[in-house]
PDB file of N, CA and C in Angstrom:
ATOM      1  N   UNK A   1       0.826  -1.183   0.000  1.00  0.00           N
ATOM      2  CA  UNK A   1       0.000   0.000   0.000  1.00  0.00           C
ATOM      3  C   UNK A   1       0.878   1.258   0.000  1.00  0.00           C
ATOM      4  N   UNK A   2       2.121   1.237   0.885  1.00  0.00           N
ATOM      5  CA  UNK A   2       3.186   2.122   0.848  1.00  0.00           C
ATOM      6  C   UNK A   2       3.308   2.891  -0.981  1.00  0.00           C
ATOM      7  N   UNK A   3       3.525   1.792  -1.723  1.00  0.00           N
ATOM      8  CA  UNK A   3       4.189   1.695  -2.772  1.00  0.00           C
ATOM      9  C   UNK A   3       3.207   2.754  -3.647  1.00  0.00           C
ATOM     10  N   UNK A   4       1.618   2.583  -4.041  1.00  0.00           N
ATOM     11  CA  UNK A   4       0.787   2.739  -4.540  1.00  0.00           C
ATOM     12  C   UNK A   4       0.233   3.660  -3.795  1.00  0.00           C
ATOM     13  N   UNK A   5      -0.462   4.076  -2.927  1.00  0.00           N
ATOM     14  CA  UNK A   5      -0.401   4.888  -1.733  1.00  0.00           C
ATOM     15  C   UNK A   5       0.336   6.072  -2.013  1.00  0.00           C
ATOM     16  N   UNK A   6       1.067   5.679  -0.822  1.00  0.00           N
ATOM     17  CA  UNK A   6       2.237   6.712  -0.307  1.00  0.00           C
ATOM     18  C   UNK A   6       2.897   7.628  -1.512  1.00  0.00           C
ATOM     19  N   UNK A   7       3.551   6.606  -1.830  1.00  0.00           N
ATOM     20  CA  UNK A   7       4.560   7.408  -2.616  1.00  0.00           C
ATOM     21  C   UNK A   7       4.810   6.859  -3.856  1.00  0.00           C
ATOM     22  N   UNK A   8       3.483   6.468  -4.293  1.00  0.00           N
ATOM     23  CA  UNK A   8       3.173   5.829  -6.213  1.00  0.00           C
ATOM     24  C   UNK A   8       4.508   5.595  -7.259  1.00  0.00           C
ATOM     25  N   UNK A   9       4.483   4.458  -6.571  1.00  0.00           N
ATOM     26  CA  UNK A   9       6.243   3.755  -7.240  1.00  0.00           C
ATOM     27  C   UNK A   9       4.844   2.632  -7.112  1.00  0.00           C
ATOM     28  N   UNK A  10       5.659   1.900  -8.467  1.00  0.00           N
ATOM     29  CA  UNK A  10       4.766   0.449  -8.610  1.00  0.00           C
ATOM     30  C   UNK A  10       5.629  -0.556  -9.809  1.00  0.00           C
ATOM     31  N   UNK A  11       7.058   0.032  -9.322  1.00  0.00           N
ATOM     32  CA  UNK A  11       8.311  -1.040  -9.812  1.00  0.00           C
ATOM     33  C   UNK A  11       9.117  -1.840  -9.026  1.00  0.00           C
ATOM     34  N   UNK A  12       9.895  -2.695  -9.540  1.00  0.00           N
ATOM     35  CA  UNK A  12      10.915  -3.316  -8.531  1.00  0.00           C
ATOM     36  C   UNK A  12      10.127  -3.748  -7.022  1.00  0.00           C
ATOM     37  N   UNK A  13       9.207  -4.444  -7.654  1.00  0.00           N
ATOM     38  CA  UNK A  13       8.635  -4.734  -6.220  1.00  0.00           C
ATOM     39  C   UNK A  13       9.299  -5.966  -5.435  1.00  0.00           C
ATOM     40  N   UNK A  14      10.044  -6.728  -5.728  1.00  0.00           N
ATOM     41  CA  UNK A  14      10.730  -7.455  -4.661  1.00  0.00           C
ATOM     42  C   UNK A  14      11.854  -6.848  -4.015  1.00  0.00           C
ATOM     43  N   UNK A  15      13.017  -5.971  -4.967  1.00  0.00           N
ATOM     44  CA  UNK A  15      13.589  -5.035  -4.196  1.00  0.00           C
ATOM     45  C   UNK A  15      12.806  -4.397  -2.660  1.00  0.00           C
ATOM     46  N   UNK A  16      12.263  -3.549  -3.836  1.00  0.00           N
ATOM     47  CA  UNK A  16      11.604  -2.648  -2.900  1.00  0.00           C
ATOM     48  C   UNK A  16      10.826  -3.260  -1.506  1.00  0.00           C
ATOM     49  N   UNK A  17      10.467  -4.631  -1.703  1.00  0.00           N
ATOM     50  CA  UNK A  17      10.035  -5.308  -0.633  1.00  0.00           C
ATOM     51  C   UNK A  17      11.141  -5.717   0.492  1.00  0.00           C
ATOM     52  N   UNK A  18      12.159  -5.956   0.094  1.00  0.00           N
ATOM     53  CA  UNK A  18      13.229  -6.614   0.741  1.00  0.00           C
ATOM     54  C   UNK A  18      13.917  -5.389   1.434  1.00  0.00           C
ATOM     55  N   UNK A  19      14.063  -3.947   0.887  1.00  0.00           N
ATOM     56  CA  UNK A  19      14.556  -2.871   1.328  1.00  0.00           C
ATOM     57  C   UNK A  19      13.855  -2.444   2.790  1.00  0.00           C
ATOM     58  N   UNK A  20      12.046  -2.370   2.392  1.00  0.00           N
ATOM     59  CA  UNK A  20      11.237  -2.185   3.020  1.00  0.00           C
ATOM     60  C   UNK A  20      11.145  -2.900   4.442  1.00  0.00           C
ATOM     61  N   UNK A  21      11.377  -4.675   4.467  1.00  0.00           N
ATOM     62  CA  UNK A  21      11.574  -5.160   5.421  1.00  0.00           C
ATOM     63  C   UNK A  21      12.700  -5.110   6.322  1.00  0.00           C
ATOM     64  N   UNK A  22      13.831  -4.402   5.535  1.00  0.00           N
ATOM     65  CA  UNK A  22      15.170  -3.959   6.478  1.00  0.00           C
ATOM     66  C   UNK A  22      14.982  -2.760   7.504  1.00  0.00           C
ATOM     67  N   UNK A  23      13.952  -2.021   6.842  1.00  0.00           N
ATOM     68  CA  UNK A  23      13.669  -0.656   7.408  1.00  0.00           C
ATOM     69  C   UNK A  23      12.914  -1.255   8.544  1.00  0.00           C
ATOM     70  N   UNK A  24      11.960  -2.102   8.554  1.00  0.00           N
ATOM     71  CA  UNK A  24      11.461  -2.411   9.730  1.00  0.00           C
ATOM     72  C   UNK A  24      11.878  -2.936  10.607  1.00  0.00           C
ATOM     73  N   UNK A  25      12.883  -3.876  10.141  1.00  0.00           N
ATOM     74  CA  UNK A  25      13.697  -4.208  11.573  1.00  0.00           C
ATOM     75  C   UNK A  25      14.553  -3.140  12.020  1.00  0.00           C
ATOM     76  N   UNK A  26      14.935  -2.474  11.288  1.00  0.00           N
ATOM     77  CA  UNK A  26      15.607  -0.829  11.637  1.00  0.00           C
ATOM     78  C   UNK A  26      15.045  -0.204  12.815  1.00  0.00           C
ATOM     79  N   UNK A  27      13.467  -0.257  12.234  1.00  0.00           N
ATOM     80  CA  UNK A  27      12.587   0.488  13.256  1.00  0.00           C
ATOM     81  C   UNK A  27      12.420   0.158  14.338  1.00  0.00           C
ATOM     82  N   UNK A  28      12.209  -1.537  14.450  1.00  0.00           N
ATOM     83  CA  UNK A  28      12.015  -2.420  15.503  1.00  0.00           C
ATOM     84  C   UNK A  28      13.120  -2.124  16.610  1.00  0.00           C
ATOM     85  N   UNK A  29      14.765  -2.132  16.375  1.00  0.00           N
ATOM     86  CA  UNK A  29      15.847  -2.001  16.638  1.00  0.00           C
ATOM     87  C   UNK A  29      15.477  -0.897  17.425  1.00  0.00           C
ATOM     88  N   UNK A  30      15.740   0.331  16.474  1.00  0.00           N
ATOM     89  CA  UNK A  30      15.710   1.672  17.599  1.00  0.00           C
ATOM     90  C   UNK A  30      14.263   1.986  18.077  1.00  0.00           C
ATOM     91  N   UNK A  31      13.576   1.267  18.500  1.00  0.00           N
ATOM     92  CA  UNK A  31      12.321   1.276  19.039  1.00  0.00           C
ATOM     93  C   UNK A  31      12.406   0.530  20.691  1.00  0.00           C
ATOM     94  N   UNK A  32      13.035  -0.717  20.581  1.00  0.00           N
ATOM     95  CA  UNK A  32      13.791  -1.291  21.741  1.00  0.00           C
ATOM     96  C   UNK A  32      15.050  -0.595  21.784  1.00  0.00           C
ATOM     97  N   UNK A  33      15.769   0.026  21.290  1.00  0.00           N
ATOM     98  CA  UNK A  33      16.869   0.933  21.999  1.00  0.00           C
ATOM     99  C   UNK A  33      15.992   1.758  22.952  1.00  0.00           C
ATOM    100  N   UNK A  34      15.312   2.857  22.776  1.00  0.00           N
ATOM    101  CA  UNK A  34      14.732   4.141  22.709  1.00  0.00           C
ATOM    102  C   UNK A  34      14.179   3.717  24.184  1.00  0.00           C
ATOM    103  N   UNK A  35      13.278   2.403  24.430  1.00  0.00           N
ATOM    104  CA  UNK A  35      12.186   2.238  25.038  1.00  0.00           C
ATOM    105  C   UNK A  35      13.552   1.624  26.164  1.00  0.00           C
ATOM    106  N   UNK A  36      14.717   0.800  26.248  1.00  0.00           N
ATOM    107  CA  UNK A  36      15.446   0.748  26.987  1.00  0.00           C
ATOM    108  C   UNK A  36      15.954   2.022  27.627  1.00  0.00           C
ATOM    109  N   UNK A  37      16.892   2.802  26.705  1.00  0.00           N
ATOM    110  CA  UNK A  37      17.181   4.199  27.556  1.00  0.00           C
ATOM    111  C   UNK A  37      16.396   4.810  28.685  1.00  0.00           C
ATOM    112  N   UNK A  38      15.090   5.304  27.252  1.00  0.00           N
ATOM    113  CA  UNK A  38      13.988   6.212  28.106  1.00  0.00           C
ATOM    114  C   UNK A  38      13.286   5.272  29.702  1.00  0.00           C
ATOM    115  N   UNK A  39      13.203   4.212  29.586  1.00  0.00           N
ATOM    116  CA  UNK A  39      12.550   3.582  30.900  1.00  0.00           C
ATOM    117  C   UNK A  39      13.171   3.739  31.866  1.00  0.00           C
ATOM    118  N   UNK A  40      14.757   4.022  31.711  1.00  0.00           N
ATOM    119  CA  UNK A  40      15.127   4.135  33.196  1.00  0.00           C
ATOM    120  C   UNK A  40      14.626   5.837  33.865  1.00  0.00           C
ATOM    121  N   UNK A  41      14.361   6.699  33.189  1.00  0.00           N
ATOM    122  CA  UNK A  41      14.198   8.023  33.490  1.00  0.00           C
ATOM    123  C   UNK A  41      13.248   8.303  33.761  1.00  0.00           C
ATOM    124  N   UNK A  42      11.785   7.537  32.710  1.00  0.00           N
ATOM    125  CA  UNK A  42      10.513   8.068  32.512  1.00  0.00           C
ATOM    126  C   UNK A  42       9.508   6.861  32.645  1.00  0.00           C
ATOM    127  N   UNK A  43       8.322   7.141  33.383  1.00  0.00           N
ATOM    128  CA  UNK A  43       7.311   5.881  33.180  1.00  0.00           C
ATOM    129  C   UNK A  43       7.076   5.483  31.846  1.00  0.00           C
ATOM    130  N   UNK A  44       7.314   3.682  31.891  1.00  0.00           N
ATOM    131  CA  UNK A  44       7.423   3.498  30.883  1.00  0.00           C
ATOM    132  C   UNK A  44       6.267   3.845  29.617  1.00  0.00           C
ATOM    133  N   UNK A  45       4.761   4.391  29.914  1.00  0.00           N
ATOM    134  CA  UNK A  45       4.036   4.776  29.126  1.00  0.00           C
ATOM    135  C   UNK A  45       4.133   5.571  28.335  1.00  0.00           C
ATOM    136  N   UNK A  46       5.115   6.758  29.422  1.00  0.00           N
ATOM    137  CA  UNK A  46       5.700   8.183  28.779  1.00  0.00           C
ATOM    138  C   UNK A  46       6.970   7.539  26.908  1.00  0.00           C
ATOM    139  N   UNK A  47       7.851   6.768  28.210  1.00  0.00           N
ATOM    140  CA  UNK A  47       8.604   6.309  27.436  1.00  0.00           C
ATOM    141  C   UNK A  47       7.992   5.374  25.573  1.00  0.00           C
ATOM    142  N   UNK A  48       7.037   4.790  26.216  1.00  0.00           N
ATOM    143  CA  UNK A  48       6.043   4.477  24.725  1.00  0.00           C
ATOM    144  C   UNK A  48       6.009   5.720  24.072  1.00  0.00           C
ATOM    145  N   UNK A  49       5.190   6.338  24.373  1.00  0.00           N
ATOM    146  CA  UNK A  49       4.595   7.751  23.863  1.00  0.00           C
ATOM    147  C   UNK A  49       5.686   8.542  23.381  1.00  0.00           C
ATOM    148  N   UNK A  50       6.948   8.373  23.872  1.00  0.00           N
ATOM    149  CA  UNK A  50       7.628   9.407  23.244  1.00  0.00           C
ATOM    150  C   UNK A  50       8.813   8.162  21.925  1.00  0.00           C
ATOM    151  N   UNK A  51       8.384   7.402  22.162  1.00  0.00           N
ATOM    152  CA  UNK A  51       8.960   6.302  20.812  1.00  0.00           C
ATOM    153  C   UNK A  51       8.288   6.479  19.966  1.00  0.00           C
ATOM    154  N   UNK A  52       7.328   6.078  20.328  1.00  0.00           N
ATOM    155  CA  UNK A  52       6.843   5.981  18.856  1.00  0.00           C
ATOM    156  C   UNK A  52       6.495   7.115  17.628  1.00  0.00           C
ATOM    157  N   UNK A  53       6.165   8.581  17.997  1.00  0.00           N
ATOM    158  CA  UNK A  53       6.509   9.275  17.057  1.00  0.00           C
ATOM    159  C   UNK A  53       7.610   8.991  16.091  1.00  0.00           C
ATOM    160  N   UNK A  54       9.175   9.096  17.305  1.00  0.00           N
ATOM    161  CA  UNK A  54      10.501   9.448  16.809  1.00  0.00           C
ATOM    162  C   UNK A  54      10.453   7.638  15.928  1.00  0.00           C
ATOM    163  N   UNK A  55      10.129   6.830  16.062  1.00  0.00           N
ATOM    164  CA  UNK A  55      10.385   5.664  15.165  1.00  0.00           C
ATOM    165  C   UNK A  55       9.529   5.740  13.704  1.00  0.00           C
ATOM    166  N   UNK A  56       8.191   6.082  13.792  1.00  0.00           N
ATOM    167  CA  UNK A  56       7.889   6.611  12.645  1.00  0.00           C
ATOM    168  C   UNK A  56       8.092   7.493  11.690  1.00  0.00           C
ATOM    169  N   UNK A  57       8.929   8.861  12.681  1.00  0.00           N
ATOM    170  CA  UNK A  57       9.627   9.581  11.538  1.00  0.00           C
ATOM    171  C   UNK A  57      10.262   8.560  10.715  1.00  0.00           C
ATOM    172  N   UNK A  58      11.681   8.250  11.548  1.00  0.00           N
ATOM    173  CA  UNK A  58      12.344   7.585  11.207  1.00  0.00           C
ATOM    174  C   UNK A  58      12.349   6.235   9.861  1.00  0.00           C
ATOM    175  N   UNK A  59      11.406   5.644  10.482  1.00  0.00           N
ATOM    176  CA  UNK A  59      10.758   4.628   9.387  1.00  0.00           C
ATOM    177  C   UNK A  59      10.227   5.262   8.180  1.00  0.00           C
ATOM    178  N   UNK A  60       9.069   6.338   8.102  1.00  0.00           N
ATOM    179  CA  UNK A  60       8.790   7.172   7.358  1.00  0.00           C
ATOM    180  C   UNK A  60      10.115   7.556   6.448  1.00  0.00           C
ATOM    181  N   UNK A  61      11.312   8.576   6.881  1.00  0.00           N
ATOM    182  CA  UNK A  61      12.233   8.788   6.351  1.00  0.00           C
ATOM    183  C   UNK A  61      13.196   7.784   5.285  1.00  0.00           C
ATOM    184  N   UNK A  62      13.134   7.039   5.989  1.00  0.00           N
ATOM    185  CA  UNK A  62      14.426   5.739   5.740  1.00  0.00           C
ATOM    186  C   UNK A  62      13.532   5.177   3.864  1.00  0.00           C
ATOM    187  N   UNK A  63      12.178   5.080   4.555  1.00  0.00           N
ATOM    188  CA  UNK A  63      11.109   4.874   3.095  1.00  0.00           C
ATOM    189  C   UNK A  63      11.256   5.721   2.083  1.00  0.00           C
ATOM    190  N   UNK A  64      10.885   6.816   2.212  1.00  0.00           N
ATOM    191  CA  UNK A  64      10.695   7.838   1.659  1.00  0.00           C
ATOM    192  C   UNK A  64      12.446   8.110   0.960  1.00  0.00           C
ATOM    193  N   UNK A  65      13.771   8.033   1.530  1.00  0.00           N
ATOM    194  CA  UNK A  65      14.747   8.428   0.960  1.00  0.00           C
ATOM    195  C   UNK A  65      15.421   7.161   0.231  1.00  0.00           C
ATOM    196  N   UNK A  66      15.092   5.735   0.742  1.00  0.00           N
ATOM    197  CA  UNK A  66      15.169   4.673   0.696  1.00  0.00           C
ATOM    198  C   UNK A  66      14.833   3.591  -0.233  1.00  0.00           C
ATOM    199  N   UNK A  67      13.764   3.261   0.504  1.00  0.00           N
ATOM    200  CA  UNK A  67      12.721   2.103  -0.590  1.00  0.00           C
ATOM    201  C   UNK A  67      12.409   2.756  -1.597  1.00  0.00           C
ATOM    202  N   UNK A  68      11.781   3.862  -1.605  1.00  0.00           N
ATOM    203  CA  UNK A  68      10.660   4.286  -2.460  1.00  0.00           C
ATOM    204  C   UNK A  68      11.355   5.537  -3.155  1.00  0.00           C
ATOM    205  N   UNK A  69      12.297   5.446  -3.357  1.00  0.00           N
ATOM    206  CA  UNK A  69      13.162   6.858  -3.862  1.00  0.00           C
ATOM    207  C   UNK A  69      13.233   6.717  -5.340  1.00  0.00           C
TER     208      UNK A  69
END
């Protein structure tokens, strides 16, 4: 949906699939970084709440300059 959607690329779709799934473990990665750091400082809800924006930029970005470029 990204592809067609987002940002209307509708080539190289196994690339682009395989790129796409790197980005998510990317995301996954600094999502459990983020949520390690921040928990020792902040309740961990806070600590949710303030991940998950910064991982969707991120994911967002990585797509956008990335997969779908």
């Amino acid at each position: 949906m990204n592809s067609t959607f987002t940002f209307d690329k509708r080539n190289k779709k196994l690339r682009r699939y395989v790129v796409f799934m790197i980005v998510i473990q990317a995301g996954t990665l600094l999502s459990t970084i983020l949520l390690f750091c921040f928990v020792f400082f902040l309740e961990p809800i806070v600590a949710k709440l303030i991940t998950i924006p910064i991982v969707a930029i991120f994911q967002f970005m990585l797509n956008k300059l990335w997969t779908f470029r």
